[in-house]
Protein backbone atom coordinates (compact mmCIF):
# COMPACT_ATOMS: atom_id res chain seq x y z
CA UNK A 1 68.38 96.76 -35.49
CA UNK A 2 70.16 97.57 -31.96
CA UNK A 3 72.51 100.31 -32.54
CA UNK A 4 75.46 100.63 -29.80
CA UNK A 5 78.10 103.43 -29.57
CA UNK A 6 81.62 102.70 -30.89
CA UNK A 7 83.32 101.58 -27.96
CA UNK A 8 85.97 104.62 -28.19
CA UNK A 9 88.39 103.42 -25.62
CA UNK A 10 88.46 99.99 -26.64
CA UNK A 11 88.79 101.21 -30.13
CA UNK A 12 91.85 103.41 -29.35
CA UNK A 13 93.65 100.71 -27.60
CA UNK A 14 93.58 98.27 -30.80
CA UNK A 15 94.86 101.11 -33.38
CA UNK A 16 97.65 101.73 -30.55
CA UNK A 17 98.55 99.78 -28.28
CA UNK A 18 100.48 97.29 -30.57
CA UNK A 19 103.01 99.89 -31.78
CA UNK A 20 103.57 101.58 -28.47
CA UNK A 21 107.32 101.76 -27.26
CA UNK A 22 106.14 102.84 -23.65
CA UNK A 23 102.50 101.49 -23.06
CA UNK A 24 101.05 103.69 -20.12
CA UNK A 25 97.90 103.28 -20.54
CA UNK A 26 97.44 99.44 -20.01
CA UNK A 27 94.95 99.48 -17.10
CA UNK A 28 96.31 95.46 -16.01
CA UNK A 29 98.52 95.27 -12.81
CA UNK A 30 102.00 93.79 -14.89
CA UNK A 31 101.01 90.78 -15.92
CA UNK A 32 102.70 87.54 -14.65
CA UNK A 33 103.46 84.03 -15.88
CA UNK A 34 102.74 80.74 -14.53
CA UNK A 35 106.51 80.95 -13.46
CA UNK A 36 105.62 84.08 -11.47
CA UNK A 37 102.29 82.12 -9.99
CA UNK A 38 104.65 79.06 -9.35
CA UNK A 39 107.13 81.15 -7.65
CA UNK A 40 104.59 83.36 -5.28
CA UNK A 41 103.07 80.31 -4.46
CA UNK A 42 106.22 79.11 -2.51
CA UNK A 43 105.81 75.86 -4.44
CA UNK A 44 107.70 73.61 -7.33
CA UNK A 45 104.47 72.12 -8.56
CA UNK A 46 104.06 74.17 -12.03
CA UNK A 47 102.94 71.18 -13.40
CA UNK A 48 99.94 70.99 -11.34
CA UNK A 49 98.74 74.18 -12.64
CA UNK A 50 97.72 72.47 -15.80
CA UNK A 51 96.77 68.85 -15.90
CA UNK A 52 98.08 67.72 -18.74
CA UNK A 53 96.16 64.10 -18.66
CA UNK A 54 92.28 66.07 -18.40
CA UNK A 55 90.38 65.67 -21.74
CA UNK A 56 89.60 69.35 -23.04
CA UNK A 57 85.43 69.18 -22.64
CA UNK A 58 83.35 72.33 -22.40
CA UNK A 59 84.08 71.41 -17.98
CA UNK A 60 81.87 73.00 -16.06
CA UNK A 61 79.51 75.33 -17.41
CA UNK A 62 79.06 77.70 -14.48
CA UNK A 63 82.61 77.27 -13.33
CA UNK A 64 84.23 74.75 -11.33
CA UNK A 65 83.34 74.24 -7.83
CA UNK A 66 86.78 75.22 -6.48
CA UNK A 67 87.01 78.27 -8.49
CA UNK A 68 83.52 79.30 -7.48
CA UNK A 69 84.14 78.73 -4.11
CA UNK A 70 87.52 80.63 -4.24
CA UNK A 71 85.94 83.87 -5.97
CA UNK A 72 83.09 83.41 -3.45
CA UNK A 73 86.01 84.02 -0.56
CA UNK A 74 86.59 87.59 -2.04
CA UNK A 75 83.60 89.00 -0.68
CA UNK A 76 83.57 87.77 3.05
CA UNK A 77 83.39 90.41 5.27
CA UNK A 78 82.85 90.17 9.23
CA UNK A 79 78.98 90.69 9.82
CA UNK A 80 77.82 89.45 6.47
CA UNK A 81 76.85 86.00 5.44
CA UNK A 82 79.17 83.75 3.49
CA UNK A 83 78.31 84.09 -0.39
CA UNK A 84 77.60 80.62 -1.20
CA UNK A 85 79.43 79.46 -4.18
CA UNK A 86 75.97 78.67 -6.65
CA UNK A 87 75.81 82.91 -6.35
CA UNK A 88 79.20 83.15 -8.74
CA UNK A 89 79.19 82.95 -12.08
CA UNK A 90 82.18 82.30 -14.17
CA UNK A 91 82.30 84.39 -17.63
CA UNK A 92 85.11 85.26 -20.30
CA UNK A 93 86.30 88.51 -18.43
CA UNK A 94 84.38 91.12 -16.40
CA UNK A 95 83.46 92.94 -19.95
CA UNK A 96 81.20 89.80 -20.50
CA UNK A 97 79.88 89.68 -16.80
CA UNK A 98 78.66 93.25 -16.66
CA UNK A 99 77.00 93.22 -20.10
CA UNK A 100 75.17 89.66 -19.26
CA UNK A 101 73.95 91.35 -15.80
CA UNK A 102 72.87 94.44 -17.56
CA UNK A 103 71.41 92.67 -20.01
CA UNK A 104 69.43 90.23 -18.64
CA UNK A 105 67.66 93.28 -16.06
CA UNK A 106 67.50 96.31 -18.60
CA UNK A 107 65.11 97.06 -21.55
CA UNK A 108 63.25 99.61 -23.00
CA UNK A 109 61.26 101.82 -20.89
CA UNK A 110 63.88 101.40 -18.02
CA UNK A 111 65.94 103.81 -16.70
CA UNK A 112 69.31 103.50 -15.59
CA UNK A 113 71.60 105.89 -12.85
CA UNK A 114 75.46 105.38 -14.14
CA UNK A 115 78.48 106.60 -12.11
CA UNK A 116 80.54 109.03 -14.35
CA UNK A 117 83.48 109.30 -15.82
CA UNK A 118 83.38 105.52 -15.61
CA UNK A 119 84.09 102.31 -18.63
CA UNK A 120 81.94 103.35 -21.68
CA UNK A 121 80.43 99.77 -21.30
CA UNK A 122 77.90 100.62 -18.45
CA UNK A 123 76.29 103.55 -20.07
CA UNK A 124 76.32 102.21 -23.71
CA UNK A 125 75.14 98.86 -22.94
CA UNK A 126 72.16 100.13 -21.41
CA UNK A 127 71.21 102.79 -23.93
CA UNK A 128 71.66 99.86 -26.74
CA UNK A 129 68.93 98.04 -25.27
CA UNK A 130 66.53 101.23 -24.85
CA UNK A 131 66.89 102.92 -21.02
CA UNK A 132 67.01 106.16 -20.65
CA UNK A 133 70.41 106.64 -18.31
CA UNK A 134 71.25 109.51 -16.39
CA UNK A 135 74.98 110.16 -15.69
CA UNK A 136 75.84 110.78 -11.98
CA UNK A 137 78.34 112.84 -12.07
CA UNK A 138 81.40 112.75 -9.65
CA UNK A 139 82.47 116.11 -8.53
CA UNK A 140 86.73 116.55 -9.31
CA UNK A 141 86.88 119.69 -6.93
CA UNK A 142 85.49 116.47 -3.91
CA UNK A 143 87.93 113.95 -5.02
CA UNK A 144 86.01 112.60 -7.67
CA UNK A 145 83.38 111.55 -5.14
CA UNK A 146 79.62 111.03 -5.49
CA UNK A 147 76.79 112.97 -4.13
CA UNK A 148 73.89 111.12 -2.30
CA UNK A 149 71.87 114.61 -2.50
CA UNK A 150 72.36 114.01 -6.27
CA UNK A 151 71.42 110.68 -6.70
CA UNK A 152 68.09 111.49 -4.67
CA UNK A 153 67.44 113.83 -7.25
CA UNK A 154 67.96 111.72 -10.20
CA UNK A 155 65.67 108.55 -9.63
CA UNK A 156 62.73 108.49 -11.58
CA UNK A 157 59.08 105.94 -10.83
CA UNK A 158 61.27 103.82 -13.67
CA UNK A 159 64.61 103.83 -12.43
CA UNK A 160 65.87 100.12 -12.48
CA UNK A 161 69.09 100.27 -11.73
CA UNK A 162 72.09 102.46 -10.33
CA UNK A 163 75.44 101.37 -11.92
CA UNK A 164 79.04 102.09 -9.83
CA UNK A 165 82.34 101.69 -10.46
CA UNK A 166 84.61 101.08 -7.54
CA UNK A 167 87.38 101.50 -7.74
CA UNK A 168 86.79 103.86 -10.69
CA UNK A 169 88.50 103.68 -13.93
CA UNK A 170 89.76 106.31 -15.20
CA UNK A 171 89.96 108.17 -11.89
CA UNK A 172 91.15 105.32 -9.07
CA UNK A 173 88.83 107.15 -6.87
CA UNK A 174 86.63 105.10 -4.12
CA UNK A 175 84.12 104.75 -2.39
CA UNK A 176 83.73 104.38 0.45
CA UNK A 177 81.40 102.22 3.20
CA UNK A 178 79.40 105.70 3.86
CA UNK A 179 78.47 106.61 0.39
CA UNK A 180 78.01 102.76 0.04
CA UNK A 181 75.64 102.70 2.28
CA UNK A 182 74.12 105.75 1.35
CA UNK A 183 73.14 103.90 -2.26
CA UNK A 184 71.93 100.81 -0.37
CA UNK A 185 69.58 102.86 1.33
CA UNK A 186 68.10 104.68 -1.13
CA UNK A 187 68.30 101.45 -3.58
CA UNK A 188 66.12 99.77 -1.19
CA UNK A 189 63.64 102.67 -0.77
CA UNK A 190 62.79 102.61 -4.26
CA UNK A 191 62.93 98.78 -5.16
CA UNK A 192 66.26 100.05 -7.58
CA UNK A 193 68.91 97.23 -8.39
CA UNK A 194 72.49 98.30 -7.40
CA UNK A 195 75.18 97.17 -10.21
CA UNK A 196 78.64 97.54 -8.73
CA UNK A 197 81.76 96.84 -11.32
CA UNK A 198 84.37 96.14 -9.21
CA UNK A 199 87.15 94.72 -11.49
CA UNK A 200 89.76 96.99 -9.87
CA UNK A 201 89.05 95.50 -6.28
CA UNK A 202 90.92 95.07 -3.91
CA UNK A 203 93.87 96.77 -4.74
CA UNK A 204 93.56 99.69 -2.36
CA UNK A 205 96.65 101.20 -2.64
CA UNK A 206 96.65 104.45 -1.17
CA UNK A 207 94.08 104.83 1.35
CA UNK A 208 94.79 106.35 4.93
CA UNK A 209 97.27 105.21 7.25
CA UNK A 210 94.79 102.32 9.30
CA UNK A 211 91.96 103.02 6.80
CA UNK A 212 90.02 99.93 6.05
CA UNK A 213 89.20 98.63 2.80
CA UNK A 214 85.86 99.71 1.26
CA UNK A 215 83.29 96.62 1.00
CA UNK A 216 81.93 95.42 -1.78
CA UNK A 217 78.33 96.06 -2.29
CA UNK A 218 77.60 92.66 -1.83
CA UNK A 219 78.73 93.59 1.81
CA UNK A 220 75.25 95.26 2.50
CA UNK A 221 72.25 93.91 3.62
CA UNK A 222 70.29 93.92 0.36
CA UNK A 223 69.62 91.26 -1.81
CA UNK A 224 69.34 93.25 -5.16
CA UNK A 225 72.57 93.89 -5.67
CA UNK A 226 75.40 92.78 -8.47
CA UNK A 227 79.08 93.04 -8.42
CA UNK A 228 81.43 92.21 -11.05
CA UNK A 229 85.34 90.87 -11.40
CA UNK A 230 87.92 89.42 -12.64
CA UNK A 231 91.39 88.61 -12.72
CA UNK A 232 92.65 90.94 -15.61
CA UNK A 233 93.19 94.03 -13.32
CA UNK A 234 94.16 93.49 -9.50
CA UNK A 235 95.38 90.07 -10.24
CA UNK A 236 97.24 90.40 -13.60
CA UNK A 237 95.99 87.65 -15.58
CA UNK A 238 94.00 89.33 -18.44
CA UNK A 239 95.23 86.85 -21.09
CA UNK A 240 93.14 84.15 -19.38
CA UNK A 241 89.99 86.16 -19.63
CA UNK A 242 88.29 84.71 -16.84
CA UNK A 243 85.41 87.26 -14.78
CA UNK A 244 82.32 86.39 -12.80
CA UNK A 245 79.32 88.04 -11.38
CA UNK A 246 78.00 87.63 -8.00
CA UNK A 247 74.88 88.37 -6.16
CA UNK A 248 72.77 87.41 -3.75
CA UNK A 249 70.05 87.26 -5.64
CA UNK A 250 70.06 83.67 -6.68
CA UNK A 251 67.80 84.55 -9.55
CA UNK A 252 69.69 87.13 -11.11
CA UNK A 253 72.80 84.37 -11.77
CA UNK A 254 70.14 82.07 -13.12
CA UNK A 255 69.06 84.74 -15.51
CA UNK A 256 72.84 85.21 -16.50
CA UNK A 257 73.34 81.74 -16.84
CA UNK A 258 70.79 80.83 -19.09
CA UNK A 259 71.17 83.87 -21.26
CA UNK A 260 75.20 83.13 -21.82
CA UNK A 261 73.93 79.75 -23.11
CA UNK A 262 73.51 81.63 -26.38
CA UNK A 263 76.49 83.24 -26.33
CA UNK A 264 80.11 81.50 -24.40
CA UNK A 265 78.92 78.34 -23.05
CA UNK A 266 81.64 77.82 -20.68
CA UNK A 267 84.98 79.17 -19.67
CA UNK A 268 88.23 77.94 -21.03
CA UNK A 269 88.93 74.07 -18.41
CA UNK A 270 92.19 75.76 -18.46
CA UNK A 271 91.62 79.41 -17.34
CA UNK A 272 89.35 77.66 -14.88
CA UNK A 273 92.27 76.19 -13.14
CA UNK A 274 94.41 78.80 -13.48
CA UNK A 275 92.20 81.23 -12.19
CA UNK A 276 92.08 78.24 -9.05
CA UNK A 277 95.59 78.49 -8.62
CA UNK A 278 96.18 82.11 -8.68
CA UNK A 279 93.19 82.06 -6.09
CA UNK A 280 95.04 79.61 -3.44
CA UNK A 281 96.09 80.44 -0.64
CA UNK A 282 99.15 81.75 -0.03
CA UNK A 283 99.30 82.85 -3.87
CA UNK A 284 96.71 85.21 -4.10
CA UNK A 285 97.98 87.12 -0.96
CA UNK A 286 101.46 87.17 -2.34
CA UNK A 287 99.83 87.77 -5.69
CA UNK A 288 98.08 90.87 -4.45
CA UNK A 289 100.64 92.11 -2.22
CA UNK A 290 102.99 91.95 -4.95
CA UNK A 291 100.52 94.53 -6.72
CA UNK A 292 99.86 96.58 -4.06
CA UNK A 293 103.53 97.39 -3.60
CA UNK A 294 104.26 97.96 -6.98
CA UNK A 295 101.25 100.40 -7.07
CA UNK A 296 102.29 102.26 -4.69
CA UNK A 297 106.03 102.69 -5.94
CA UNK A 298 104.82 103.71 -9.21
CA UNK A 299 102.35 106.13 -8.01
CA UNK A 300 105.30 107.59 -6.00
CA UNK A 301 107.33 107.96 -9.01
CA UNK A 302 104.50 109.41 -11.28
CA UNK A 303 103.98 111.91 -8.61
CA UNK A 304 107.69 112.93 -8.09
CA UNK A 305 107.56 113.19 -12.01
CA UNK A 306 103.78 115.76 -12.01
CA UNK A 307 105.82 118.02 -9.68
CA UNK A 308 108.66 118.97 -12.11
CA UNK A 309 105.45 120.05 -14.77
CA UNK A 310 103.00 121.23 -12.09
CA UNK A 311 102.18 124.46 -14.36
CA UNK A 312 100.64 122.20 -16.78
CA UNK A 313 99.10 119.13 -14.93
CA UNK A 314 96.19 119.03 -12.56
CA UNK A 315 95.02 115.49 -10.88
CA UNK A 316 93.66 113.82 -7.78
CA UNK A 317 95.83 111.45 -6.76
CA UNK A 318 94.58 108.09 -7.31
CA UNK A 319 93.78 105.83 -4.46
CA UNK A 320 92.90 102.50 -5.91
CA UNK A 321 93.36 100.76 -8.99
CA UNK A 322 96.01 101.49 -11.45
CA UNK A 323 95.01 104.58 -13.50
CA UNK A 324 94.88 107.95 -12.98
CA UNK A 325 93.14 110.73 -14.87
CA UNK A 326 95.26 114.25 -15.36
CA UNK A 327 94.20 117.27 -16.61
CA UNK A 328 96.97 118.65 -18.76
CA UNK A 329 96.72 122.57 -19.65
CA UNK A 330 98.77 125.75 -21.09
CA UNK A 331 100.18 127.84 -18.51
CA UNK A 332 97.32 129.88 -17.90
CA UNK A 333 94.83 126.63 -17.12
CA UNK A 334 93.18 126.04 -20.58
CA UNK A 335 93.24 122.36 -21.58
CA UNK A 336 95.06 121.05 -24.46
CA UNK A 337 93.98 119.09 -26.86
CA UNK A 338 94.22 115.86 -25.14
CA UNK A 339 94.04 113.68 -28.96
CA UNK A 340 96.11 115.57 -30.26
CA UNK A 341 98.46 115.16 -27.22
CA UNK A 342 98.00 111.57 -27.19
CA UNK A 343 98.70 111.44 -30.95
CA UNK A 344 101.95 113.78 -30.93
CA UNK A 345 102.78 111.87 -27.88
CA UNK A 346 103.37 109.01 -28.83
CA UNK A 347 104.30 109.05 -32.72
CA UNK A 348 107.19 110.99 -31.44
CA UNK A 349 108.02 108.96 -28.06
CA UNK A 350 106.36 106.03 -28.15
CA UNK A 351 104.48 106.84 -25.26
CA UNK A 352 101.25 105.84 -25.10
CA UNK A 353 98.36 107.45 -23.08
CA UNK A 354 94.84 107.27 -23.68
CA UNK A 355 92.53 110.67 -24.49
CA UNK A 356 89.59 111.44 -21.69
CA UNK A 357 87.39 113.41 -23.62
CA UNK A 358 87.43 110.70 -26.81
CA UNK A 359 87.43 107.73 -24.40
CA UNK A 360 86.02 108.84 -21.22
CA UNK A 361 83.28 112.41 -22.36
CA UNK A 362 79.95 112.36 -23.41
CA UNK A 363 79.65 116.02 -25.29
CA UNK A 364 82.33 118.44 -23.92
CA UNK A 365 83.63 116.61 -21.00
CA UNK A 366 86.73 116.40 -20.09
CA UNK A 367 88.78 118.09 -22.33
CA UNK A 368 92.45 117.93 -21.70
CA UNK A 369 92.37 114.84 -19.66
CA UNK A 370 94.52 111.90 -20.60
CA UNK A 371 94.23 108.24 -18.53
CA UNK A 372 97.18 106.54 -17.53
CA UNK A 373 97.99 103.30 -16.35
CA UNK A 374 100.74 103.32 -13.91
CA UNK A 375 101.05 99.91 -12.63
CA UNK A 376 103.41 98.22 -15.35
CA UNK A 377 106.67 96.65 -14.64
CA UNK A 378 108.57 99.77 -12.41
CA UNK A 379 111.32 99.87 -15.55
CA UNK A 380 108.62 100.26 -18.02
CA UNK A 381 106.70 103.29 -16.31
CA UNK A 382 110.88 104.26 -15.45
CA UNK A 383 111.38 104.58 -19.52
CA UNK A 384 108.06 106.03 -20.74
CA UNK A 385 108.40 109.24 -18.01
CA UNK A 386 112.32 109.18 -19.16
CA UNK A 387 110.64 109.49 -23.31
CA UNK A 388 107.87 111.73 -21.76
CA UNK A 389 110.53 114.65 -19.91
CA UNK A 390 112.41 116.17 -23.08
CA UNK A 391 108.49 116.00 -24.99
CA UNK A 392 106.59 118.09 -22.05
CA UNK A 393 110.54 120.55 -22.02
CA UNK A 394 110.56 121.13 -26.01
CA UNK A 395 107.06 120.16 -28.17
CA UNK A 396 104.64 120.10 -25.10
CA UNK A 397 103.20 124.25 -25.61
CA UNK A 398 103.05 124.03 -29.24
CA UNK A 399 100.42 121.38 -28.88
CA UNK A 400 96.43 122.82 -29.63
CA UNK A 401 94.32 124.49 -26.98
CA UNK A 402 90.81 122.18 -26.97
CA UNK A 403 87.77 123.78 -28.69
């Protein structure tokens, strides 16, 4: 029998997320309607989101042609070749896309490279179906960045694959084309797969005044390489579950294709066109600069809110996606218990954050580190740092050192 770890930070979000007041740890941009998509479209044609007249068949099985064609528009990039539209694949959220593309490459024997801290799935999927992984371990005191030196060091005559996660969850660290490169490079050397998770693409928030955006690793000039989406995160539509993977490795979507066959034949017809819509032009630049905006402002406002407590925070300010990872400690830097914190926290405010070194540690890691998500609606993140204030004044250093 295949044994897999509880998935501890999916786990903690069903036994809390339903009774939070303040939810601060959803990791979705705020989620809109098909109102809101109407209305950043520019257009009265709501109706035309959904036809109402098509029969409700399995549709297509790899994902409508439009759709495919629209997701393969995300990764153009100025000295790369267009990603034709047969190298998408459409699947029920990114969570089904990476383990399909780790499953279909990854067996026992293998070894696997995994960025870390990163989404339990990309360590524990692997491990389940009998690789060895090695963590890769970004470095806090470097703004949670990556070290090629490192990597060099960790690839074995087995490694298969290196996995990243980029923008990284829980950290909203990137990056960038460098480092990128750097992986290529060695990737190729060695005949290694590269598996990039980039749900949180492409809302770069935060980066330098003029910076570009970071490619995607599809952006590089090797054919063995994956990336994964969706439009849960940067485009806030989880409840439609739609994801895909691309590559340019036409075989590697075959391999996908044919192995979801046993599991979700095809995508909802009507998260399909959805999906379509949201992916029109001018929505999805509205859609995303809607995001990007209210990223930022909330960032701000976290940030103005950290100063007030600096004695017992520590972060790196986040410069993508929408969650950050803080360190929270007694006055003379030893890190609480972040569970307890988490617990305390919200049976007593209704503020909900999610524990790093339940969700987010292998071993000892990250004690005292909490995730939050700080791209809800502005009002919501507004009232949960309003519940949070008289909490970190009064109860905050009674909570339990870690162990």
């Amino acid at each position: 029998m295949v044994h897999i770890k509880e998935f501890a930070v999916e786990q903690w979000m069903d036994s809390y997320e339903t009774w939070a007041t303040h939810n601060m740890a959803e990791t979705c941009c705020a989620s809109v309607s098909l109102k809101d998509l109407v209305a950043l479209s520019g257009k009265n044609d709501l109706l035309n989101i959904i036809d109402f007249d098509q029969k409700q068949v399995y549709g297509a099985i790899r994902g409508s042609e439009s759709l495919r064609s629209k997701i393969a528009s995300l990764y153009h990039s100025e000295g790369c070749a267009p990603l034709p539209r047969d190298n998408i694949l459409a699947t029920n959220g990114a969570i089904q896309a990476n383990f399909l593309a780790i499953y279909t490459q990854i067996g026992p024997g293998d070894h696997i490279i995994c960025h870390y801290p990163t989404y339990q799935q990309l360590y524990s999927v692997p491990e389940s179906l009998g690789a060895e992984v090695s963590l890769w371990r970004a470095q806090e005191q470097n703004g949670w960045q990556l070290d090629l030196e490192e990597l060099k060091s960790l690839i074995r005559p087995h490694t298969k694959m290196i996995i990243i996660n980029n923008p990284e969850n829980p950290t909203g660290a990137v990056l960038r084309r460098p480092i990128l490169q750097g992986i290529v490079d060695i990737a190729r050397e060695h005949g290694i797969m590269v598996h990039s998770d980039e749900v949180y693409r492409p809302l770069f928030h935060s980066l330098l005044d003029g910076e570009q955006h970071p490619p995607s690793i599809l952006s590089f000039d090797y054919e063995n390489t994956v990336a994964t989406g969706s439009m849960s995160k940067a485009f806030s539509l989880a409840g439609i579950r739609l994801g895909w993977i691309a590559s340019r490795n036409r075989d590697i979507i075959e391999k996908c294709a044919s192995t979801r066959d046993y599991t979700i034949i095809s995508v909802s017809q009507i998260d399909d066109r959805i999906a379509t819509y949201a992916l029109s032009k001018p929505t999805v630049d509205n859609l995303l600069g809607r995001n990007t905006e209210l990223a930022r402002k909330n960032l701000n406002t976290l940030e103005e809110f950290l100063k007030d407590f600096s004695w017992a925070v520590k972060w790196v300010r986040p410069q993508a996606g929408t969650t950050a990872f803080i360190k929270f400690m007694n006055k003379h830097g030893q890190p609480v218990d972040d569970v307890e914190l988490c617990k305390r926290l919200q049976e007593r405010t209704g503020v909900m954050f999610v524990p790093g070194s339940r969700c987010f540690g292998e071993g000892s890691d990250f004690k005292g580190y909490v995730r939050v998500g700080f791209v809800p609606e502005h009002q919501v993140l507004l009232n949960g740092l309003k519940s949070l204030k008289p909490f970190m004044e009064s109860e905050y250093e009674r909570l339990p050192l870690s162990m």
